[in-house]
PDB file of N, CA and C in Angstrom:
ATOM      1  N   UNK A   1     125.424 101.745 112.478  1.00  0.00           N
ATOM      2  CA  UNK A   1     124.496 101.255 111.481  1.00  0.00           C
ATOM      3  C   UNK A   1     123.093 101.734 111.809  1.00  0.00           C
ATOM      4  N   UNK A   2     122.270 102.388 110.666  1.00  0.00           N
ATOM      5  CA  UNK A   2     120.783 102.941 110.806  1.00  0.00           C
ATOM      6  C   UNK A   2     120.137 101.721 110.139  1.00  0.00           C
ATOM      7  N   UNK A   3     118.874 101.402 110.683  1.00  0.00           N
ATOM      8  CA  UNK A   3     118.033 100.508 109.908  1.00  0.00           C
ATOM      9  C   UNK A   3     117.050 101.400 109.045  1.00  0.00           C
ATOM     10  N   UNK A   4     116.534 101.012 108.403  1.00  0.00           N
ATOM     11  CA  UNK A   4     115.902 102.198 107.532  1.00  0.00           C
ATOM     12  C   UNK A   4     114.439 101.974 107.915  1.00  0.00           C
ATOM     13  N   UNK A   5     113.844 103.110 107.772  1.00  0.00           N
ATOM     14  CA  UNK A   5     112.191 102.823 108.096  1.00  0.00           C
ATOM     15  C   UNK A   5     111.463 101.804 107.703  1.00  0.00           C
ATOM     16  N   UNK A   6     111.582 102.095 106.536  1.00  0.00           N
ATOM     17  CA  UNK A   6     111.032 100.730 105.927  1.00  0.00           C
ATOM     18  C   UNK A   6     111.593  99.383 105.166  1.00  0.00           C
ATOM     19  N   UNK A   7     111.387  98.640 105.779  1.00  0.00           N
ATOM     20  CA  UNK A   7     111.997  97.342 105.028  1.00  0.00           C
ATOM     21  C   UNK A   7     111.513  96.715 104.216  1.00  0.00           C
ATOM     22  N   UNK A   8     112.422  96.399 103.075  1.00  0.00           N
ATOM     23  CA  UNK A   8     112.025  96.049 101.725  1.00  0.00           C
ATOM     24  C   UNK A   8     111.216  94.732 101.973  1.00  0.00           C
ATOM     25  N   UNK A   9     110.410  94.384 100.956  1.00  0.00           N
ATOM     26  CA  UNK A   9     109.185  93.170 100.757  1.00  0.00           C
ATOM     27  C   UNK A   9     109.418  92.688 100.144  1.00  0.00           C
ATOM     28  N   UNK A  10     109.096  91.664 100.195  1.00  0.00           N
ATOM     29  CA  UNK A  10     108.714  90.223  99.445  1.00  0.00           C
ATOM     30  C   UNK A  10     108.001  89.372  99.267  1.00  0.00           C
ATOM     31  N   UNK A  11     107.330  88.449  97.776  1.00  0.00           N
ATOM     32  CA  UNK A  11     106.750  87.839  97.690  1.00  0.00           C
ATOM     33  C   UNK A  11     106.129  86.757  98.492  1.00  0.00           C
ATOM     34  N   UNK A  12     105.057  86.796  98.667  1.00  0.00           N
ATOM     35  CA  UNK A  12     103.908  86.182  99.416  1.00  0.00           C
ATOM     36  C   UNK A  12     103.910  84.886  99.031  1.00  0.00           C
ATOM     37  N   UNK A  13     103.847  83.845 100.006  1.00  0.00           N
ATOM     38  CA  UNK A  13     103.162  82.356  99.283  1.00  0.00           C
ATOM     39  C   UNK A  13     102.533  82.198  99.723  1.00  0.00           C
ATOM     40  N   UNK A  14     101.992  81.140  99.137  1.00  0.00           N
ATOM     41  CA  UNK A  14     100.110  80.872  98.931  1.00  0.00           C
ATOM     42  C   UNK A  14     100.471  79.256  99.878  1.00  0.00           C
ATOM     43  N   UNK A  15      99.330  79.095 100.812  1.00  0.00           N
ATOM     44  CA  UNK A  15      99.481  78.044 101.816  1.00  0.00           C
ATOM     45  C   UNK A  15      98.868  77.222 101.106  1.00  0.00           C
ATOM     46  N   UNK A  16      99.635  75.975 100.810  1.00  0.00           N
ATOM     47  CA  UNK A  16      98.485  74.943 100.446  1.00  0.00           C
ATOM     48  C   UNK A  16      98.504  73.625 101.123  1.00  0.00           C
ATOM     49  N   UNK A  17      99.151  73.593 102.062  1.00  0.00           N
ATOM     50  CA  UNK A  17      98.581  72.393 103.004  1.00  0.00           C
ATOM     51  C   UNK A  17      97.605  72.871 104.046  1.00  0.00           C
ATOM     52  N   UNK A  18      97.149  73.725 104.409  1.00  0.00           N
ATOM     53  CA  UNK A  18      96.659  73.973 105.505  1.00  0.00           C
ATOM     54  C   UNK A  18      95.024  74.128 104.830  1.00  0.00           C
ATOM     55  N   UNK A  19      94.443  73.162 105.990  1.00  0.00           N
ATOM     56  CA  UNK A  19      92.317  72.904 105.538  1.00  0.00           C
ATOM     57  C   UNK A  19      91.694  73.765 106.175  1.00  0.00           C
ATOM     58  N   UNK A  20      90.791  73.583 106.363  1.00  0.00           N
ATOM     59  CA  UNK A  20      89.664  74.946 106.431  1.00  0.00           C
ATOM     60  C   UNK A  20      89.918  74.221 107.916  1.00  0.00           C
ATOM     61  N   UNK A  21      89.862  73.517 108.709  1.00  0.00           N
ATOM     62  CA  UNK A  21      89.586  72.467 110.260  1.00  0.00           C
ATOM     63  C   UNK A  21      90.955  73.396 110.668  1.00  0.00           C
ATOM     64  N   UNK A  22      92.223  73.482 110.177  1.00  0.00           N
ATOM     65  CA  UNK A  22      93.527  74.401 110.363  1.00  0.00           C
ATOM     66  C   UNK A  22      93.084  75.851 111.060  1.00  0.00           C
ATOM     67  N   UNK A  23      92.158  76.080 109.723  1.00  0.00           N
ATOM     68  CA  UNK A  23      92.281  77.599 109.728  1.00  0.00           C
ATOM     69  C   UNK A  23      90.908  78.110 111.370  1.00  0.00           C
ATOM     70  N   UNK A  24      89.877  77.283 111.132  1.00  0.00           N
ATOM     71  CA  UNK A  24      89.297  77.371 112.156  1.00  0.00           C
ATOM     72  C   UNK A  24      89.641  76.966 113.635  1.00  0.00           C
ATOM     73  N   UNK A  25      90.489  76.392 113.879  1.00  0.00           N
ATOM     74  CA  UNK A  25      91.290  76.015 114.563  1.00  0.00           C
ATOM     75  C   UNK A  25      92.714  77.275 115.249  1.00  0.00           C
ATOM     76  N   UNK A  26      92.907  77.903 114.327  1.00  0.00           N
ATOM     77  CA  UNK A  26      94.029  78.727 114.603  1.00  0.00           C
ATOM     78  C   UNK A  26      92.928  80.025 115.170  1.00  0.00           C
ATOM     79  N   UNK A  27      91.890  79.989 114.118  1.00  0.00           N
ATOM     80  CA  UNK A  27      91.017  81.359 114.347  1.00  0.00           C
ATOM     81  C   UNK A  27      90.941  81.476 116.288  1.00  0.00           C
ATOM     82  N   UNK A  28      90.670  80.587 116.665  1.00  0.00           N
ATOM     83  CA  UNK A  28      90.094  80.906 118.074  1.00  0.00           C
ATOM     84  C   UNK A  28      91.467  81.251 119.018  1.00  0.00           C
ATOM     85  N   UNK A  29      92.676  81.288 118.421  1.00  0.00           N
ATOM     86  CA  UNK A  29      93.926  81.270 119.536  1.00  0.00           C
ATOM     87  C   UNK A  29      94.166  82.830 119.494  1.00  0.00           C
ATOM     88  N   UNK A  30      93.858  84.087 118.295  1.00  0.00           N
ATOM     89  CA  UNK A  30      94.264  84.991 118.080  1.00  0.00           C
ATOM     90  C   UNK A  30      93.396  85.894 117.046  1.00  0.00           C
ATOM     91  N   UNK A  31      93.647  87.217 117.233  1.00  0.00           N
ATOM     92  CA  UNK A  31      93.010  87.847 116.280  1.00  0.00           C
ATOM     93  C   UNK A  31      93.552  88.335 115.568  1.00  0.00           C
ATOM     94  N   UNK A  32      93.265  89.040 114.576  1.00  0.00           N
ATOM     95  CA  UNK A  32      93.976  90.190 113.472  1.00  0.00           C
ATOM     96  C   UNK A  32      93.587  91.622 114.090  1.00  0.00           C
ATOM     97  N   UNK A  33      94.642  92.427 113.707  1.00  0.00           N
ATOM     98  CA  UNK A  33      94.694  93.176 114.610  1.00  0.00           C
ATOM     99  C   UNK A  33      95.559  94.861 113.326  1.00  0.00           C
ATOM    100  N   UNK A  34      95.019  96.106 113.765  1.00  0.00           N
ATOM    101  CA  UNK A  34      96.079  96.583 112.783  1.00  0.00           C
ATOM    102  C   UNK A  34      96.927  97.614 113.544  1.00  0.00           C
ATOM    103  N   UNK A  35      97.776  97.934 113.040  1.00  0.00           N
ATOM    104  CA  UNK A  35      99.232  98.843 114.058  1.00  0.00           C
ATOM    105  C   UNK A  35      98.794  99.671 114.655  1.00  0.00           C
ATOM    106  N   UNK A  36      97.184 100.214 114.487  1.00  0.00           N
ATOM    107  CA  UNK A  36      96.836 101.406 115.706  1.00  0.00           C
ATOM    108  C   UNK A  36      96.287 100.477 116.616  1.00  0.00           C
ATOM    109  N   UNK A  37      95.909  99.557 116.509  1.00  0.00           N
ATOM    110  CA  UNK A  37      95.323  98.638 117.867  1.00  0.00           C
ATOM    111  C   UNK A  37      96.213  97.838 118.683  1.00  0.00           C
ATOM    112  N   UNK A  38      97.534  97.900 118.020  1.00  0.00           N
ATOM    113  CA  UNK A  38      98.812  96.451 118.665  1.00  0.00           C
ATOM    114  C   UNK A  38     100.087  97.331 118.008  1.00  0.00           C
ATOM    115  N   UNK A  39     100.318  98.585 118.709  1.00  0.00           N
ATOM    116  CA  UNK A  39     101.558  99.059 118.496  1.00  0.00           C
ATOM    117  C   UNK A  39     102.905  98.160 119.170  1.00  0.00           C
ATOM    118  N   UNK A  40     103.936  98.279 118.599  1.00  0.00           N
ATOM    119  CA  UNK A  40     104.932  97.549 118.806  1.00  0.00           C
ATOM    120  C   UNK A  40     106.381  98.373 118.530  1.00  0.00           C
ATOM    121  N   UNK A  41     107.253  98.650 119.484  1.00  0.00           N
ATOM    122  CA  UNK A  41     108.452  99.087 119.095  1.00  0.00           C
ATOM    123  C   UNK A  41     109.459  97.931 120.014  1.00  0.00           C
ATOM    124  N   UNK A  42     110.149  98.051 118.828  1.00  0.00           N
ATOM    125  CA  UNK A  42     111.439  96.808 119.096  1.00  0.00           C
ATOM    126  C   UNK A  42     113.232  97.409 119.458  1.00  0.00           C
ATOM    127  N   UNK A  43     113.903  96.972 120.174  1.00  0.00           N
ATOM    128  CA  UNK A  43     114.316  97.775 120.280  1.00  0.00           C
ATOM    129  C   UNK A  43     116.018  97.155 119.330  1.00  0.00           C
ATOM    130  N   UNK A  44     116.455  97.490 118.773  1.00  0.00           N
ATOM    131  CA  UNK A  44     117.267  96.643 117.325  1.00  0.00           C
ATOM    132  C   UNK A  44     119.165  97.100 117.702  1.00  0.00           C
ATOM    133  N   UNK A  45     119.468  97.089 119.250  1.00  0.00           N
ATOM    134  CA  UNK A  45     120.557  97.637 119.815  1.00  0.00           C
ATOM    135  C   UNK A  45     121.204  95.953 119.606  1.00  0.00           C
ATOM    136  N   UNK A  46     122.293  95.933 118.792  1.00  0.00           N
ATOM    137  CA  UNK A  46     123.042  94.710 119.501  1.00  0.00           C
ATOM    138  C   UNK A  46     122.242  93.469 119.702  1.00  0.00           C
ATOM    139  N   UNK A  47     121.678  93.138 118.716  1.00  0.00           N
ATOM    140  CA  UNK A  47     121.048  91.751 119.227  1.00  0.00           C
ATOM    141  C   UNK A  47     120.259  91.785 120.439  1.00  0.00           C
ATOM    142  N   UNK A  48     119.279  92.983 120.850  1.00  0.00           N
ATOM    143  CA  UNK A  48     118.883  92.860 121.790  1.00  0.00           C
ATOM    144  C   UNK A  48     117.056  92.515 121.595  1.00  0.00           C
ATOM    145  N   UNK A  49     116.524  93.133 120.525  1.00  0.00           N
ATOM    146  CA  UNK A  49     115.597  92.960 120.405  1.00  0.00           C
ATOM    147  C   UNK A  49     114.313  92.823 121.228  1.00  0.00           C
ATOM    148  N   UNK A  50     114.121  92.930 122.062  1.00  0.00           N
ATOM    149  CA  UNK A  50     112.736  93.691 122.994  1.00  0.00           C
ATOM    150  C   UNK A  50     111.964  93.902 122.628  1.00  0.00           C
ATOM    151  N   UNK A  51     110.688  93.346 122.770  1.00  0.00           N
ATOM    152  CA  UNK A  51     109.680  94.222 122.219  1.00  0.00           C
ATOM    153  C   UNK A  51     109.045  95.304 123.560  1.00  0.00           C
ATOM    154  N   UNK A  52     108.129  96.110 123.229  1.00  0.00           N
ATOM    155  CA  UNK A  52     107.637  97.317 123.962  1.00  0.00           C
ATOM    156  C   UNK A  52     106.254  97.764 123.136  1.00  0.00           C
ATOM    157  N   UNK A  53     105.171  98.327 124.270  1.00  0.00           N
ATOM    158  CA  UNK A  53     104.135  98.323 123.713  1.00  0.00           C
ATOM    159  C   UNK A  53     104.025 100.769 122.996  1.00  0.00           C
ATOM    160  N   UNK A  54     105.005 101.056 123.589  1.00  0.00           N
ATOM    161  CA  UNK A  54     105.477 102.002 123.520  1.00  0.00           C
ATOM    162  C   UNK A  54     106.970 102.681 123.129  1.00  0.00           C
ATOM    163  N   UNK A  55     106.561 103.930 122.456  1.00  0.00           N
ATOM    164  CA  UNK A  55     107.658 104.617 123.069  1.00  0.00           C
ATOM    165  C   UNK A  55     109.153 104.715 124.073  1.00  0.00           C
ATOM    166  N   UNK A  56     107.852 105.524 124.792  1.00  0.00           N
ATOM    167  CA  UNK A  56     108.284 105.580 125.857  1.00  0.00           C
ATOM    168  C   UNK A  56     108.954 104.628 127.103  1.00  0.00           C
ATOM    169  N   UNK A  57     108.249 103.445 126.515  1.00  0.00           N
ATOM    170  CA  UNK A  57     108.825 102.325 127.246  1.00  0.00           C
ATOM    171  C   UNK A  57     110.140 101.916 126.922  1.00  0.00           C
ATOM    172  N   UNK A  58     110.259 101.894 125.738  1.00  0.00           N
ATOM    173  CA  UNK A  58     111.222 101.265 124.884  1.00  0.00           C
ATOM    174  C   UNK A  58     112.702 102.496 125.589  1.00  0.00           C
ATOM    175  N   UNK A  59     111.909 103.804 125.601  1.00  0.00           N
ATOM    176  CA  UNK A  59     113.428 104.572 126.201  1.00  0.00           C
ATOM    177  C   UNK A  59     113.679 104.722 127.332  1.00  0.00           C
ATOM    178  N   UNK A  60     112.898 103.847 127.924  1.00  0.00           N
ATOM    179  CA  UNK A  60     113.154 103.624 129.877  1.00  0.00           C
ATOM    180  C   UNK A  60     113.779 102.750 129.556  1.00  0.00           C
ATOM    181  N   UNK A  61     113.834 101.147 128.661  1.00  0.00           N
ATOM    182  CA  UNK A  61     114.497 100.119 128.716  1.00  0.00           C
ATOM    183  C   UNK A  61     115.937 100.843 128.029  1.00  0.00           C
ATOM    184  N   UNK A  62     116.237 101.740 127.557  1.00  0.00           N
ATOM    185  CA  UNK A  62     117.477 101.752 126.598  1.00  0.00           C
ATOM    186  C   UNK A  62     118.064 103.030 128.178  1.00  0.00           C
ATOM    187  N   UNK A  63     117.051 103.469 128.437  1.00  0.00           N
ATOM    188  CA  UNK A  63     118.607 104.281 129.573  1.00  0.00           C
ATOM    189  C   UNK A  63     118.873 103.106 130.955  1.00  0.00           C
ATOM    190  N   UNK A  64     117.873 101.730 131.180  1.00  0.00           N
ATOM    191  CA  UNK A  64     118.528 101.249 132.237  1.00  0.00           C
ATOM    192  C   UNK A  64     119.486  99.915 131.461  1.00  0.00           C
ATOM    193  N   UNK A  65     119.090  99.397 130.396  1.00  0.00           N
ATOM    194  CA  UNK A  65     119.556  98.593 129.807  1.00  0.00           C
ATOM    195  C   UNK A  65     121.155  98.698 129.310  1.00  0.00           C
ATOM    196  N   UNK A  66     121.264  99.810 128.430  1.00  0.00           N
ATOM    197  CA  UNK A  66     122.012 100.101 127.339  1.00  0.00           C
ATOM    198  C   UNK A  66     122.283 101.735 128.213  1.00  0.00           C
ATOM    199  N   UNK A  67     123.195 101.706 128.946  1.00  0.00           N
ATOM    200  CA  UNK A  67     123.472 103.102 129.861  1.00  0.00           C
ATOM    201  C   UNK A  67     124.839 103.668 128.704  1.00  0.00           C
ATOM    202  N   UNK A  68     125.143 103.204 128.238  1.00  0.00           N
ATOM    203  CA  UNK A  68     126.358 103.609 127.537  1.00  0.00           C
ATOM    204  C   UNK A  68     126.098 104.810 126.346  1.00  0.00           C
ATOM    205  N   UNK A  69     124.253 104.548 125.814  1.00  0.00           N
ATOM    206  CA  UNK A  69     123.544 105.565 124.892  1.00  0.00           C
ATOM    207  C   UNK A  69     123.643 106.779 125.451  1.00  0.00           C
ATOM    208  N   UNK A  70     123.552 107.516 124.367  1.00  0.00           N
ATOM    209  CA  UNK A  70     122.631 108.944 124.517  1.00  0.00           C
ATOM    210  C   UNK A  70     121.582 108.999 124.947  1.00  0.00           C
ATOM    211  N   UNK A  71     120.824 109.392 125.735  1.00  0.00           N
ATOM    212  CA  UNK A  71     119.481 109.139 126.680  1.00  0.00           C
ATOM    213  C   UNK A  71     118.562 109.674 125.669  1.00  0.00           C
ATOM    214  N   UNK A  72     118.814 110.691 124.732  1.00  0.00           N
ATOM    215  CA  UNK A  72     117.831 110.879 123.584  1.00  0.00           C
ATOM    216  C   UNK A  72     117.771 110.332 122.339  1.00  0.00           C
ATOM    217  N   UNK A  73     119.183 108.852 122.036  1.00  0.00           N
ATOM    218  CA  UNK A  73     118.986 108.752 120.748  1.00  0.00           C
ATOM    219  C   UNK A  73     117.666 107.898 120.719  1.00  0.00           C
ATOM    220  N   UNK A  74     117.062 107.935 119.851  1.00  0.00           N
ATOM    221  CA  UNK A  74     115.670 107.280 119.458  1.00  0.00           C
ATOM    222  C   UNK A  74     116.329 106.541 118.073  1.00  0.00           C
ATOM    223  N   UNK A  75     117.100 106.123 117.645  1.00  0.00           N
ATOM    224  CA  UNK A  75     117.618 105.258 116.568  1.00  0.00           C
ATOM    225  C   UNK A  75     117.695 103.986 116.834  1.00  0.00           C
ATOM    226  N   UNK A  76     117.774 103.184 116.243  1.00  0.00           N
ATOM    227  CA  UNK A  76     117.893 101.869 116.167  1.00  0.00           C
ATOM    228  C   UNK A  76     116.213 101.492 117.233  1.00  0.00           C
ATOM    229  N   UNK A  77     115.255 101.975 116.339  1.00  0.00           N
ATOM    230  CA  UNK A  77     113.928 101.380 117.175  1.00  0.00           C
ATOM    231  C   UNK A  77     113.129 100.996 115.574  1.00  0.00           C
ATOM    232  N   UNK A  78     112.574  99.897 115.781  1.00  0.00           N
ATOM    233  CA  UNK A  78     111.979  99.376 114.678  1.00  0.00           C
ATOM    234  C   UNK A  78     110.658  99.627 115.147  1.00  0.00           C
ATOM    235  N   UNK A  79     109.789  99.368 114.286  1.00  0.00           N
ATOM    236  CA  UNK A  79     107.962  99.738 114.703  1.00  0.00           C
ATOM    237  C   UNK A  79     107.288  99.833 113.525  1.00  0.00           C
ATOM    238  N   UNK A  80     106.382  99.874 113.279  1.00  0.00           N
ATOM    239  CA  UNK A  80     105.427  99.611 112.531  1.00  0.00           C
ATOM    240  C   UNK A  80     104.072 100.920 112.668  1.00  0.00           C
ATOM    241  N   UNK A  81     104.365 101.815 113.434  1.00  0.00           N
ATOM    242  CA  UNK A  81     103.573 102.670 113.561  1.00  0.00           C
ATOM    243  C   UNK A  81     104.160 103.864 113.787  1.00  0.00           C
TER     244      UNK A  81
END
């Protein structure tokens, strides 16, 4: 099974319990951030799911993890960048 690059979307909802005391409140735990500043590859083998701030990381974890791969497949990696 291939996951496909992009995964289909869906409609947005609109928060309406949450007050402005919420939102200022959440503000100070985290920032916004966009995929060139907080890259992320996941790694989508078998329920294994990993995250990795790289690449390259992600294919050090799949040849000691998952030894049974092809040491070059790069499939089944999800990411956003």
């Amino acid at each position: 099974m291939r996951l496909p690059s992009v995964l289909p979307s869906g409609p947005a909802l609109q928060d309406l319990s949450a007050a402005q005391t919420d939102l200022d409140a959440a503000a100070v735990l985290g920032k916004v951030t966009t995929p060139e500043q907080t890259p992320i590859f996941i790694c989508a083998l078998s329920d294994c799911n990993k995250l990795f701030p790289s690449r390259e990381r992600v294919m050090q974890h799949r040849k000691r993890d998952h030894p049974d791969l092809d040491p070059s497949d790069d499939s089944h990696i999800i990411t956003w960048n």
